[in-house]
Protein backbone atom coordinates (compact mmCIF):
# COMPACT_ATOMS: atom_id res chain seq x y z
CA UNK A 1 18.81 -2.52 0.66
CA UNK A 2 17.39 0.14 -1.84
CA UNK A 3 14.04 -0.39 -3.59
CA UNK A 4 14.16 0.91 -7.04
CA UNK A 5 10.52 0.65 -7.07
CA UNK A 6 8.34 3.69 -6.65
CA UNK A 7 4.66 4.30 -6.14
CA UNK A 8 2.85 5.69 -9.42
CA UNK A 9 1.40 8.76 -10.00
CA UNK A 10 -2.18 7.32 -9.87
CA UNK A 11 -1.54 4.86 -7.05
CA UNK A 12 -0.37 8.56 -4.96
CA UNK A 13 -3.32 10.30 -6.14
CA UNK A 14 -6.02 7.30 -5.13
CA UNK A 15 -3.93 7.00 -1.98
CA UNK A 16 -4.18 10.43 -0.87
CA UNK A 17 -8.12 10.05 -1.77
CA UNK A 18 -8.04 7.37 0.50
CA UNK A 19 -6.33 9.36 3.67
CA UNK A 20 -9.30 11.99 3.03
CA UNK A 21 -11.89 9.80 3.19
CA UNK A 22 -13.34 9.74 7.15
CA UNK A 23 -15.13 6.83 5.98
CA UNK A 24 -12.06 4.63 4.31
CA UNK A 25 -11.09 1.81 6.81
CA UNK A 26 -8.15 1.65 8.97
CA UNK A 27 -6.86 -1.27 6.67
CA UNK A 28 -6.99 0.80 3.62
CA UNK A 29 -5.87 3.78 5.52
CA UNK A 30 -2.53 2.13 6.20
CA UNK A 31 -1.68 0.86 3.52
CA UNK A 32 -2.68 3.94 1.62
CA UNK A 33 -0.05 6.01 4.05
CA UNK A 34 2.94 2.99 3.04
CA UNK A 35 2.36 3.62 -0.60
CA UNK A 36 2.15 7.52 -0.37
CA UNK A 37 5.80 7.26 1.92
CA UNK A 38 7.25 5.10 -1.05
CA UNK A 39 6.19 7.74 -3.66
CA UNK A 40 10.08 8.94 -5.62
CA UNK A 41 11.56 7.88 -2.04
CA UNK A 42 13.44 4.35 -2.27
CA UNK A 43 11.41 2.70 0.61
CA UNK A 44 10.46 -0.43 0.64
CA UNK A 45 7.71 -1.93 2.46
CA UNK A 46 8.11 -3.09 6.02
CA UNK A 47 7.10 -6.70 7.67
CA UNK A 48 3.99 -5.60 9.37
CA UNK A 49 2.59 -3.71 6.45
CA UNK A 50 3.14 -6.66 3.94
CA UNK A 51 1.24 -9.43 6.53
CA UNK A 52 -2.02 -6.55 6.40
CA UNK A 53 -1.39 -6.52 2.60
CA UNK A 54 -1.50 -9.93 2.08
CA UNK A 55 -4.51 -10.41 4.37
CA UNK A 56 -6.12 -7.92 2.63
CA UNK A 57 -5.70 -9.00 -0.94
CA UNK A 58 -6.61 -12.81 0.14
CA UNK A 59 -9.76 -11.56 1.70
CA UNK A 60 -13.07 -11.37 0.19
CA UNK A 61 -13.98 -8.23 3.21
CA UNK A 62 -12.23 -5.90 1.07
CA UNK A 63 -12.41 -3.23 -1.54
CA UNK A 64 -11.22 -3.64 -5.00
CA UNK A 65 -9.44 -0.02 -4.20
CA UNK A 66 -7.78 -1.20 -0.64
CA UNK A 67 -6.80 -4.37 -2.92
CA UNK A 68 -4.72 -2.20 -5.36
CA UNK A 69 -3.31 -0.09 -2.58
CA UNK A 70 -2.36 -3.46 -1.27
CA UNK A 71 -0.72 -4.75 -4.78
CA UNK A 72 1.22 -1.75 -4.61
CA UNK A 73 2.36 -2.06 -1.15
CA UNK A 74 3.53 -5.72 -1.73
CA UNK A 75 5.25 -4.89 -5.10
CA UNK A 76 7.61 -2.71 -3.39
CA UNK A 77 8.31 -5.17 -0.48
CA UNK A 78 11.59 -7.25 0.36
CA UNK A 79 11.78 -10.08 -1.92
CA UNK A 80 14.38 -12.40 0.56
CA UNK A 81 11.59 -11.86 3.34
């Protein structure tokens, strides 16, 4: 199935910010790397990364900037899963 969702412009850009950073988390790390392979591509998001999303955005150990990384992530996931 094809996801007509795409990652935004500023989603990409504070993604790629996130990659660069040797301090960013592993957490926020991949999930930056999901939304930066979903940028114009038709991807959706795969099992594995949506469980760390959800953890992530349910958990108070987290960044507000991992937790929009994670939004993103989960907007462009499977619906039927």
């Amino acid at each position: 199935m094809t996801n007509k969702k795409s990652t935004s412009s500023n989603i990409a850009k504070h993604a790629a910010q996130v990659l660069s950073d040797p301090y960013a988390s592993s957490i926020a790390k991949t999930l930056a790397g999901s939304a930066l392979s979903q940028v114009n591509k038709g991807h959706q998001t795969g099992s594995k990364v949506e469980d760390i999303a959800s953890k992530a955005l349910s958990s108070s150990k987290y960044s507000n900037e991992t937790k929009v990384l994670a939004a993103s992530v989960l907007s462009q996931s499977n619906k039927g899963r």
